[in-house]
C-alpha atoms as a PDB file:
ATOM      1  CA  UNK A   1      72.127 109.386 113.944  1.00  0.00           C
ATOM      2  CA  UNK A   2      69.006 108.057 112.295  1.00  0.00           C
ATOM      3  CA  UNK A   3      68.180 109.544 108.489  1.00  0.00           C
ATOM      4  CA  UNK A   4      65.628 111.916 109.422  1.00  0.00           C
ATOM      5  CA  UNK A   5      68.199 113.566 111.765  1.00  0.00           C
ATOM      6  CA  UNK A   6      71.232 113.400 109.251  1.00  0.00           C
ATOM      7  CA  UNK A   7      69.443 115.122 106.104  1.00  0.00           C
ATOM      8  CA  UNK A   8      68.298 117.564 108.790  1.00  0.00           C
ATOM      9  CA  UNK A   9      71.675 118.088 109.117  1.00  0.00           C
ATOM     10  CA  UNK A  10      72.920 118.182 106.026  1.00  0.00           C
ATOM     11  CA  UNK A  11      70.226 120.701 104.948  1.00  0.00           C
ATOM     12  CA  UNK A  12      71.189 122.846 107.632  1.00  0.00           C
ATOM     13  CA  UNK A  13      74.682 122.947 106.135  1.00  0.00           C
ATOM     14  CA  UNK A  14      73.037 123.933 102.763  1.00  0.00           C
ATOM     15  CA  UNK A  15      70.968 126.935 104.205  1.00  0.00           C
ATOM     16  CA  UNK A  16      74.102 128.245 105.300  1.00  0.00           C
ATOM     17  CA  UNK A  17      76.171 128.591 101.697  1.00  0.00           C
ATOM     18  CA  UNK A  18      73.721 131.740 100.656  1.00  0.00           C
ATOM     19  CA  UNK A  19      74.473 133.588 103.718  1.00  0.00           C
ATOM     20  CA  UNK A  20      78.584 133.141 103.193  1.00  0.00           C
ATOM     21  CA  UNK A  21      77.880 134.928 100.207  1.00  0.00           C
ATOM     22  CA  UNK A  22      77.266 138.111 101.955  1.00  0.00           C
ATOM     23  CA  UNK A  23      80.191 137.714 104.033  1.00  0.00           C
ATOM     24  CA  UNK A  24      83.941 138.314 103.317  1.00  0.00           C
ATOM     25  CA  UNK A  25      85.707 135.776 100.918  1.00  0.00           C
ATOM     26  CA  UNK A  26      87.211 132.733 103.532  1.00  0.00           C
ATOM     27  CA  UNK A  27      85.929 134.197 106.612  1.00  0.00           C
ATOM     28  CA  UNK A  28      85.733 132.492 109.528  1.00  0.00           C
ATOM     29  CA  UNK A  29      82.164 131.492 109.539  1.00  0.00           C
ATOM     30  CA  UNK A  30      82.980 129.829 105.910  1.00  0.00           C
ATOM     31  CA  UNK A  31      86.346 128.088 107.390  1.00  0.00           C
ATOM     32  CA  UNK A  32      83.673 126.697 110.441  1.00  0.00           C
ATOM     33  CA  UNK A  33      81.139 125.679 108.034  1.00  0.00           C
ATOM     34  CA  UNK A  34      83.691 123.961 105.623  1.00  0.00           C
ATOM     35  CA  UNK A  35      85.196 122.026 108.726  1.00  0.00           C
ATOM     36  CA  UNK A  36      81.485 121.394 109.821  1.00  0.00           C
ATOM     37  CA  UNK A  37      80.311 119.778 106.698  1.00  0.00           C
ATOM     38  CA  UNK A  38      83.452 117.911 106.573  1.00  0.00           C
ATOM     39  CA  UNK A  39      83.045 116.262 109.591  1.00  0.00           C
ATOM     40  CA  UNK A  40      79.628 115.459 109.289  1.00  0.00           C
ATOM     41  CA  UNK A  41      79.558 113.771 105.787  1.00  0.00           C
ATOM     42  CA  UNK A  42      82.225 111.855 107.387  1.00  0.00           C
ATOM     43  CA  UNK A  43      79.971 110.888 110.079  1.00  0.00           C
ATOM     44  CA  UNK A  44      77.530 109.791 107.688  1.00  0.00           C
ATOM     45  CA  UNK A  45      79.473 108.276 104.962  1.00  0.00           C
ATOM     46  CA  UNK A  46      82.638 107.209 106.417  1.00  0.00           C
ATOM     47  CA  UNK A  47      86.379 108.454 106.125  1.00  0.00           C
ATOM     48  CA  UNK A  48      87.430 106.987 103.133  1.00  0.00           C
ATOM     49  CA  UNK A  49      84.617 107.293 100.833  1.00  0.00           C
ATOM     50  CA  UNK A  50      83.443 109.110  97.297  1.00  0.00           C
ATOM     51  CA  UNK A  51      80.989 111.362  99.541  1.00  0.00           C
ATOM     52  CA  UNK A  52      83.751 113.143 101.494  1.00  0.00           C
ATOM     53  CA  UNK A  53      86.131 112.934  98.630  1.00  0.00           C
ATOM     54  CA  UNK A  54      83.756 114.923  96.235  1.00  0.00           C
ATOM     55  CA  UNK A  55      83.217 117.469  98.934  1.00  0.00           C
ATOM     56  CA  UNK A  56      86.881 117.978  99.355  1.00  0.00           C
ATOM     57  CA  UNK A  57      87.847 118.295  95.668  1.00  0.00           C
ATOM     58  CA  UNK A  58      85.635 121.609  95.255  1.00  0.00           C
ATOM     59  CA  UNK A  59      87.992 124.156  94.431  1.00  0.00           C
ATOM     60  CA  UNK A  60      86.782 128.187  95.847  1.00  0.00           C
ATOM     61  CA  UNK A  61      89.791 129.866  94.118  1.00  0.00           C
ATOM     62  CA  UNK A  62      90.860 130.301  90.553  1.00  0.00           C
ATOM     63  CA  UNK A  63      92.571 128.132  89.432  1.00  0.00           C
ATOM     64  CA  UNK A  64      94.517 129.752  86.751  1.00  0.00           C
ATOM     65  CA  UNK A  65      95.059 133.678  87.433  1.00  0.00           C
ATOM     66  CA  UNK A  66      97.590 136.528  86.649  1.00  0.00           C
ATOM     67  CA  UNK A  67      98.323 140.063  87.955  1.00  0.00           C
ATOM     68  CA  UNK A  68      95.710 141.484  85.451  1.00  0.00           C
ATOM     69  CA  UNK A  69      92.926 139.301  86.506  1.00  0.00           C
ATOM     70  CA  UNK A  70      90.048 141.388  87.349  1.00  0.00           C
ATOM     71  CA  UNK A  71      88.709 140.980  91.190  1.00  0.00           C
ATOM     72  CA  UNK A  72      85.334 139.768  90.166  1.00  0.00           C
ATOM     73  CA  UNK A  73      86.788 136.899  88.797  1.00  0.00           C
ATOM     74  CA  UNK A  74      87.949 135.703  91.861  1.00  0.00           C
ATOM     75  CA  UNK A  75      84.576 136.439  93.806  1.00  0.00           C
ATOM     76  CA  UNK A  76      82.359 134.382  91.262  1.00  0.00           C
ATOM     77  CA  UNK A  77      85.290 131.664  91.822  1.00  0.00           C
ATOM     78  CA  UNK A  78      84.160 131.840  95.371  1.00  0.00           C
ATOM     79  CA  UNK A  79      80.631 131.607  94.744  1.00  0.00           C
ATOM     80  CA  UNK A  80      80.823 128.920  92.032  1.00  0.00           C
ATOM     81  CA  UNK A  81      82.345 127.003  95.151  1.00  0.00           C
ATOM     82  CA  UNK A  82      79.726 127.395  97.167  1.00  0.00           C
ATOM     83  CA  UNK A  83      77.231 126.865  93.955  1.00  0.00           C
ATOM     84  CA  UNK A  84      79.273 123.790  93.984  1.00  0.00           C
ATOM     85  CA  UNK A  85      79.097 122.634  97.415  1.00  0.00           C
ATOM     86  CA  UNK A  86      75.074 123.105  97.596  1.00  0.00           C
ATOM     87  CA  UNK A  87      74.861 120.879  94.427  1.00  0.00           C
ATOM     88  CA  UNK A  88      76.779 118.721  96.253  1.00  0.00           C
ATOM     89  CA  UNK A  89      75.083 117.918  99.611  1.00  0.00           C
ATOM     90  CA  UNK A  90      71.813 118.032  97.860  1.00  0.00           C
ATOM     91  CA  UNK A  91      73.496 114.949  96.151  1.00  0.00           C
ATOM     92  CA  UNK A  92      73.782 113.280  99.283  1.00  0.00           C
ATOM     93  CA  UNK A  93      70.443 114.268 101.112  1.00  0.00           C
ATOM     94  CA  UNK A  94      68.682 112.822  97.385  1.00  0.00           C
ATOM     95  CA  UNK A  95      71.069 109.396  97.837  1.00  0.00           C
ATOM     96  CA  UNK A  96      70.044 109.488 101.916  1.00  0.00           C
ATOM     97  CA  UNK A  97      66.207 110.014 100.908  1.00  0.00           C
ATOM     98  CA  UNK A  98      66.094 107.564  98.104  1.00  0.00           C
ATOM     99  CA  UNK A  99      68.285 104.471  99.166  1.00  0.00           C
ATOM    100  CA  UNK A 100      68.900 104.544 103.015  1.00  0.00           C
ATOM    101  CA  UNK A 101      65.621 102.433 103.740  1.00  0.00           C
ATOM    102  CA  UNK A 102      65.789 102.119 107.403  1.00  0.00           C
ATOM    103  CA  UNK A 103      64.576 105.074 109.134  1.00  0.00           C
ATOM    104  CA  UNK A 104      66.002 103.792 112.543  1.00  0.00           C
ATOM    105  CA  UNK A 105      69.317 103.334 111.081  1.00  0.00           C
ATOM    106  CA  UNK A 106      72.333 102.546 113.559  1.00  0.00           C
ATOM    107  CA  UNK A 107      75.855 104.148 114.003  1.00  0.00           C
ATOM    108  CA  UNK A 108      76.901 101.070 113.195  1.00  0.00           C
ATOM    109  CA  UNK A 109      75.157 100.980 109.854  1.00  0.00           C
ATOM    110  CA  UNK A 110      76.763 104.306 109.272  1.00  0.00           C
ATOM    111  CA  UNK A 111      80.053 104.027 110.572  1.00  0.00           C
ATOM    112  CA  UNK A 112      80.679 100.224 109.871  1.00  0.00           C
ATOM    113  CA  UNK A 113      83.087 100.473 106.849  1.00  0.00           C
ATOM    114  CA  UNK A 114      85.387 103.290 108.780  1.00  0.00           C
ATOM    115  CA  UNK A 115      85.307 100.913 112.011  1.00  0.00           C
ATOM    116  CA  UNK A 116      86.661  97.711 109.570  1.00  0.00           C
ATOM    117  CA  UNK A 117      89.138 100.640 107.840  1.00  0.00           C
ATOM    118  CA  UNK A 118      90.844 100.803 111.045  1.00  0.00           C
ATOM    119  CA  UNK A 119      90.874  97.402 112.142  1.00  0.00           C
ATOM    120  CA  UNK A 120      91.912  96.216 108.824  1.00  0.00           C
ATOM    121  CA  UNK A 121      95.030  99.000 108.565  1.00  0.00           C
ATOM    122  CA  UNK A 122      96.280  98.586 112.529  1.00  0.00           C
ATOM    123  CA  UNK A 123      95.708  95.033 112.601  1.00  0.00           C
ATOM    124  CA  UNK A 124      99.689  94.601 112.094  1.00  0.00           C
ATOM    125  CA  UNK A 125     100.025  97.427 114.993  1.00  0.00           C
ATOM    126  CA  UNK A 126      98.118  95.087 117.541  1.00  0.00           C
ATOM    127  CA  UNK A 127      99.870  91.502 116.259  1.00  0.00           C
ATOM    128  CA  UNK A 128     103.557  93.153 116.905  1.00  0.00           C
ATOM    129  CA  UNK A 129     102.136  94.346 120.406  1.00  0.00           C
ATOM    130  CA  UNK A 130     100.672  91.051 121.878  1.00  0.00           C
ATOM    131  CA  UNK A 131     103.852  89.709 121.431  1.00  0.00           C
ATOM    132  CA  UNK A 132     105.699  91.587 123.573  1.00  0.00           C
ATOM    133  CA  UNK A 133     104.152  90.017 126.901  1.00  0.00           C
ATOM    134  CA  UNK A 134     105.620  90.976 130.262  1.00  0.00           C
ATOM    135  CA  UNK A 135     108.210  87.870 131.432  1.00  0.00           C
ATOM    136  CA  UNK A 136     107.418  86.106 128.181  1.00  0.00           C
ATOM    137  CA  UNK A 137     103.957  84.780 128.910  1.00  0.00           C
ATOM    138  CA  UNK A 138     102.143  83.196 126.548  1.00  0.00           C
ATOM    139  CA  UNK A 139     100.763  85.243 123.867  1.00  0.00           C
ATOM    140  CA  UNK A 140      98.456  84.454 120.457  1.00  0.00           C
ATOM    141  CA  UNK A 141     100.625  83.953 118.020  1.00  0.00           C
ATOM    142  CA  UNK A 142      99.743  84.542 114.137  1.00  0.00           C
ATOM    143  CA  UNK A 143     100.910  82.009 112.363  1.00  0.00           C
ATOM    144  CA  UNK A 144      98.176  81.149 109.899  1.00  0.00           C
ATOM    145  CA  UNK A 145      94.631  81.903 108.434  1.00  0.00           C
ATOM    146  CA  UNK A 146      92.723  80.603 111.378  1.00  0.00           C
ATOM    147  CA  UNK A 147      95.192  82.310 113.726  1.00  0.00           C
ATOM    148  CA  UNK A 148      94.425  85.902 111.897  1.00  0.00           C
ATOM    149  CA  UNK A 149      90.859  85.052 111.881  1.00  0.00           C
ATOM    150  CA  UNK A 150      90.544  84.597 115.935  1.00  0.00           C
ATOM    151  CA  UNK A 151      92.392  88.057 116.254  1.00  0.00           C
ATOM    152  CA  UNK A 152      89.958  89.529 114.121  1.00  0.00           C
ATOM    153  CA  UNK A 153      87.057  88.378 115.425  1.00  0.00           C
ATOM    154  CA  UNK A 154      87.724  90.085 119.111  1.00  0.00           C
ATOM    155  CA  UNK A 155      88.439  92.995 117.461  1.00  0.00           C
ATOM    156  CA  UNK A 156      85.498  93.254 116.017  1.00  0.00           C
ATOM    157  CA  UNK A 157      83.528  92.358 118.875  1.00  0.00           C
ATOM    158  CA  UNK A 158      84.827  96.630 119.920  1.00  0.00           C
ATOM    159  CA  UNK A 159      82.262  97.466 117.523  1.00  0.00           C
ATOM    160  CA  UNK A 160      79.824  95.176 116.263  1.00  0.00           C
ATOM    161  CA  UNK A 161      77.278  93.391 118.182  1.00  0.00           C
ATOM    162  CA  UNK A 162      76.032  90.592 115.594  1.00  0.00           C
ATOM    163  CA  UNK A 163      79.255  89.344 114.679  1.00  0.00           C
ATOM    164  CA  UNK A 164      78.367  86.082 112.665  1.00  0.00           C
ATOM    165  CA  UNK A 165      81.196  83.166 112.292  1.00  0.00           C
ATOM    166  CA  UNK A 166      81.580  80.758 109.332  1.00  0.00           C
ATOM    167  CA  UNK A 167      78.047  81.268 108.078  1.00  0.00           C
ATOM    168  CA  UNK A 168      76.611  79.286 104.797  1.00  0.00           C
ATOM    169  CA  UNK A 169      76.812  80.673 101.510  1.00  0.00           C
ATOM    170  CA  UNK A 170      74.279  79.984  98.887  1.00  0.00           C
ATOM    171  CA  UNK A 171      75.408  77.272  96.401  1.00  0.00           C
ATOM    172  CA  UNK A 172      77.740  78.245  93.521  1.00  0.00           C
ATOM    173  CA  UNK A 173      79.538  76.766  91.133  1.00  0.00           C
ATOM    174  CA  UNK A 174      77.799  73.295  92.934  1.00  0.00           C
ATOM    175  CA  UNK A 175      78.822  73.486  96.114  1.00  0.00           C
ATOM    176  CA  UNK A 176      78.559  75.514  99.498  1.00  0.00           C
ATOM    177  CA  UNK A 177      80.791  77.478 101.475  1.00  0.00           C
ATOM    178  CA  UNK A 178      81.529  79.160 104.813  1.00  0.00           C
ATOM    179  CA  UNK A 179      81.470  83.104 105.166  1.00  0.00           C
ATOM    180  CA  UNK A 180      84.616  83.928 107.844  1.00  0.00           C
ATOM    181  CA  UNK A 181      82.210  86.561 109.081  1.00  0.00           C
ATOM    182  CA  UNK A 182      78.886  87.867 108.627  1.00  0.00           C
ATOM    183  CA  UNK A 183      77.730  91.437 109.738  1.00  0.00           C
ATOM    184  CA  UNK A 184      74.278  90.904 109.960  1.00  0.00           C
ATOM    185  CA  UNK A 185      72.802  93.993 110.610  1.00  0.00           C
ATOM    186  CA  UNK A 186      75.597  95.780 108.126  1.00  0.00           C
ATOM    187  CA  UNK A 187      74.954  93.477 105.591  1.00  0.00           C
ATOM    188  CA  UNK A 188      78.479  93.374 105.121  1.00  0.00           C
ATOM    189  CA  UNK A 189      80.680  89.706 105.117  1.00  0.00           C
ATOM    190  CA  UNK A 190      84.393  89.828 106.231  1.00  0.00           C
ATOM    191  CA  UNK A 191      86.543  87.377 104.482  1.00  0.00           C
ATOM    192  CA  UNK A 192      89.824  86.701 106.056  1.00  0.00           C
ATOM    193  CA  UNK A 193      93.342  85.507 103.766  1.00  0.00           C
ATOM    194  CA  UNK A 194      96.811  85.762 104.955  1.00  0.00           C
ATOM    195  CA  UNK A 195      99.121  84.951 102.298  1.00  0.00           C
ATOM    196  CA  UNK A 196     102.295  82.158 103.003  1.00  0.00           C
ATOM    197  CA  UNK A 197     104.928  80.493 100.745  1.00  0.00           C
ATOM    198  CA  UNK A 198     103.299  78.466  98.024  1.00  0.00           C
ATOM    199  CA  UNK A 199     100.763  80.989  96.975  1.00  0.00           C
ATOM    200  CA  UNK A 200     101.859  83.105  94.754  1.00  0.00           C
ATOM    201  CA  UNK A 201     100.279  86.692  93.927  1.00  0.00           C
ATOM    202  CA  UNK A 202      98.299  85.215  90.797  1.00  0.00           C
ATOM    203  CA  UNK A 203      96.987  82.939  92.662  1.00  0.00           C
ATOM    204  CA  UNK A 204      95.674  85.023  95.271  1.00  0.00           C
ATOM    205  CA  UNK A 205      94.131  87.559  93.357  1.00  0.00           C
ATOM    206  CA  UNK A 206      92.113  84.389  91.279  1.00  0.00           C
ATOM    207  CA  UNK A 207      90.896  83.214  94.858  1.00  0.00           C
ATOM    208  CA  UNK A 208      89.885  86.713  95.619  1.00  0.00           C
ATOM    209  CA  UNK A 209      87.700  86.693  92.162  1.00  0.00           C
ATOM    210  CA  UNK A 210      86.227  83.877  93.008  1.00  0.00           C
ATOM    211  CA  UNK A 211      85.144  84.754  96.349  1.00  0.00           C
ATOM    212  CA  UNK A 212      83.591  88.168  95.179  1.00  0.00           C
ATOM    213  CA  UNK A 213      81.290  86.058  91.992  1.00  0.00           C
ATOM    214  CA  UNK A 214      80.273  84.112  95.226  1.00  0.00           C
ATOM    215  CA  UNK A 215      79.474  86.171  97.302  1.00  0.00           C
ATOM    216  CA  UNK A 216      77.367  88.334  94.962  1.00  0.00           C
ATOM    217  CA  UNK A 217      74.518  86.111  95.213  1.00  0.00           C
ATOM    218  CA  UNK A 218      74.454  86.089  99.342  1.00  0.00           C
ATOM    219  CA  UNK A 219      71.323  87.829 100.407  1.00  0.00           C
ATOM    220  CA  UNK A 220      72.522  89.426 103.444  1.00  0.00           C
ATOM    221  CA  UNK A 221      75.856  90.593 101.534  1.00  0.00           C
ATOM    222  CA  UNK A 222      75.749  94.376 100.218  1.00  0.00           C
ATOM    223  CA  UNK A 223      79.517  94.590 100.956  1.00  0.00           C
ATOM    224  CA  UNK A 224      82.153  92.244 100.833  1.00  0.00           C
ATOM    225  CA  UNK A 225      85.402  93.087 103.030  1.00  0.00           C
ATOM    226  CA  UNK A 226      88.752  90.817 101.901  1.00  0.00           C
ATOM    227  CA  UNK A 227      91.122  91.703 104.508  1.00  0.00           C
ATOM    228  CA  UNK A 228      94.661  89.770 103.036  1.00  0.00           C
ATOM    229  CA  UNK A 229      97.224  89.899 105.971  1.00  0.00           C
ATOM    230  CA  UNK A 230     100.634  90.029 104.581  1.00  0.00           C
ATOM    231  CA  UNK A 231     103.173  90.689 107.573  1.00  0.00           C
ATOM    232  CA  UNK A 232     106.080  89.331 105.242  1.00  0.00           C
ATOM    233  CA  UNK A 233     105.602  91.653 102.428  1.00  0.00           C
ATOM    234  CA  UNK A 234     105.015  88.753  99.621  1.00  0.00           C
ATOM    235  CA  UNK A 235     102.843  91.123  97.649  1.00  0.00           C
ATOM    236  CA  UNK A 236     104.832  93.466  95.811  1.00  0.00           C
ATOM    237  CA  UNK A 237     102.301  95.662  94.544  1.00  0.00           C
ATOM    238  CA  UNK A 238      99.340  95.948  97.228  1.00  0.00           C
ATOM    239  CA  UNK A 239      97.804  98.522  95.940  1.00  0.00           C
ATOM    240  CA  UNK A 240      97.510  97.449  92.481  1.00  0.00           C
ATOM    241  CA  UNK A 241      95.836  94.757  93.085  1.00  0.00           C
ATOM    242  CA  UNK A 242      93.320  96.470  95.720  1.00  0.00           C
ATOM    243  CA  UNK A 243      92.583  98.448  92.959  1.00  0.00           C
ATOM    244  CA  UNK A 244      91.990  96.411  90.631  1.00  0.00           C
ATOM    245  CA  UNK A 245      89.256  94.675  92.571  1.00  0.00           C
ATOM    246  CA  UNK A 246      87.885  96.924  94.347  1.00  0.00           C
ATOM    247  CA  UNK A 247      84.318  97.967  92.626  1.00  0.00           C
ATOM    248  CA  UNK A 248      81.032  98.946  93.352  1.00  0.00           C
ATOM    249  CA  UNK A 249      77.848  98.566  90.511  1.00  0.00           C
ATOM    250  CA  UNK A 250      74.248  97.719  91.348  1.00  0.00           C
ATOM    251  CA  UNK A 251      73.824  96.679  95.563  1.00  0.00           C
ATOM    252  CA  UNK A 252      76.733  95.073  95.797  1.00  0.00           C
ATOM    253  CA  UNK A 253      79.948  96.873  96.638  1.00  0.00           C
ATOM    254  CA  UNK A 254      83.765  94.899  97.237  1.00  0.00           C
ATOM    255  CA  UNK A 255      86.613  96.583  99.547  1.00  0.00           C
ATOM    256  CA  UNK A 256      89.779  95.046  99.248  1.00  0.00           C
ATOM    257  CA  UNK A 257      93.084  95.852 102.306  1.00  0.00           C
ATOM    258  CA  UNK A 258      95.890  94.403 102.100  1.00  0.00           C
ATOM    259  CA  UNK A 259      98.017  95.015 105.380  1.00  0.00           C
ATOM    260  CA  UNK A 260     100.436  96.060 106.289  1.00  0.00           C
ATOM    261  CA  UNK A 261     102.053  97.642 103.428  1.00  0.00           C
ATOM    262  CA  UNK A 262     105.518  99.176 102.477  1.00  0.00           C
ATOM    263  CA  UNK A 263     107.525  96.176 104.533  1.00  0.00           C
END
C-alpha cells in the first residue's frame, strides 16, 4: 500500500459515517465499517500504536444515562461518535499527506514496527523451542549478548530485506560506536541487550539513556528499537522502565521491550 492508495482508503471510510446516520443505531453496516476502519488503520499504522488507539477509545453510547433519559440523547451520542470518528481519520489522512514523504512507500515502511513487535515479544517462544532438538542435536544456545543478537538477526531476515549489522554511529561524547542493526530503508536501528548478573537494573536503564542521546544524532535513525532480553526475570518492574523511556518528540521516536515478562 503506497500513500496515494491508503488516504484513498481512509477517505472512503469517511464518506461512509454520513450514510450510517440514516441507518439504524449499531447496524450491521456500522459494526462492518467499524471492523473495516479498524483493520485498516492498523494496516497503516501498526498494532500497537496512538492511531488505532484513538480510533478505539471513541465512545457511540452515553456514557452516563438513567431510565428517564430521553431517546434523543442517545441518538446524538451515536452521531457525536461518528462526528468523532470523521474528525478522526481526517487526522490521519492530514498526518499521511503532510509527513509520509515517499509516495512509493513499502509494506515494510508501514508495517515495520508491528513486524519488530512480534519478534521482540515471541523471541523467548522461539529460544525455548530450538532447544528442544530431536536426539539432542546441537542447537544455538543463548547464552549472551552476541548469542541473542545472531538469533535476532535471522529473524529479521522473515521480514526485512536491508538488514544492516554493526554499522558506525556518528561521534558522540568523542568517540564512535557500532549500531547492532540498521534498517535502512525503515530508518529504524535495533539495539540488542540481554541483561546477566553484575548489571544491575540502574545500570541498565543509564546504558539505555545513553544509547538513545546517541543515537539521536544518526541520520538514518527515525526510530530506535532496544530490545533487552531478560529470560531470568532480573528486572522486576519491566514495564516501568519501558515506560519511562519510551518517547517520541520532533523525528525521532524510542521503543523500548523488554522480554519476556511475568517470569
Amino acid at each position: 500500500m503506497n500513500k496515494q492508495e491508503a488516504i484513498e482508503k481512509l477517505n472512503r471510510q469517511v464518506s461512509q459515517t454520513d450514510s450510517l446516520k440514516q441507518q439504524e443505531k449499531f447496524c450491521p453496516d456500522f459494526k462492518k465499517w467499524h471492523r473495516d476502519t479498524q483493520v485498516l488503520i492498523e494496516k497503516i499504522f501498526g498494532k500497537d500504536t496512538r492511531h488505532i488507539k484513538d480510533f478505539n477509545n471513541i465512545n457511540y453510547i452515553l456514557m452516563s444515562f438513567s431510565s428517564s433519559t430521553p431517546r434523543d440523547d442517545y441518538e446524538r451520542a451515536y452521531y457525536r461518535g461518528l462526528d468523532n470518528a470523521k474528525s478522526i481519520l481526517a487526522s490521519l489522512i492530514q498526518e499521511i499527506d503532510e509527513f509520509f514523504e515517499d509516495e512509493s512507500m513499502t509494506q515494510n515502511k508501514l508495517y515495520g514496527i508491528s513486524d519488530i513487535d512480534i519478534l521482540c515479544n515471541r523471541f523467548h517462544l522461539v529460544v525455548r523451542q530450538i532447544r528442544e532438538r530431536y536426539n539432542d542435536r546441537d542447537t544455538l544456545n543463548v547464552e549472551d549478548e552476541y548469542d541473542v543478537q545472531d538469533l535476532f538477526h535471522a529473524l529479521l531476515c522473515l521480514f526485512f530485506d536491508d538488514i544492516r549489522k554493526e554499522e558506525w554511529t556518528p561521534s558522540y561524547a568523542g568517540s564512535c560506536s557500532r549500531v547492532d542493526f540498521l534498517l535502512k530503508q525503515e530508518e529504524t536501528i535495533i539495539e540488542i541487550k540481554k541483561t546477566r548478573n553484575g548489571l544491575s537494573t540502574k545500570q541498565l536503564g543509564e546504558q539505555l539513556l545513553v544509547d538513545i542521546q546517541k543515537y539521536q544524532t544518526h541520520p538514518s535513525c527515525k526510530t530506535l528499537v532496544c530490545f533487552v532480553y531478560d529470560p531470568d526475570g532480573r528486572i522486576a518492574n519491566p514495564r516501568g522502565i519501558e515506560n519511562d523511556l519510551n518517547q517520541e518528540k520532533d523525528d525521532f521516536k524510542v521503543i523500548v521491550y523488554i522480554a519476556p515478562k511475568g517470569i
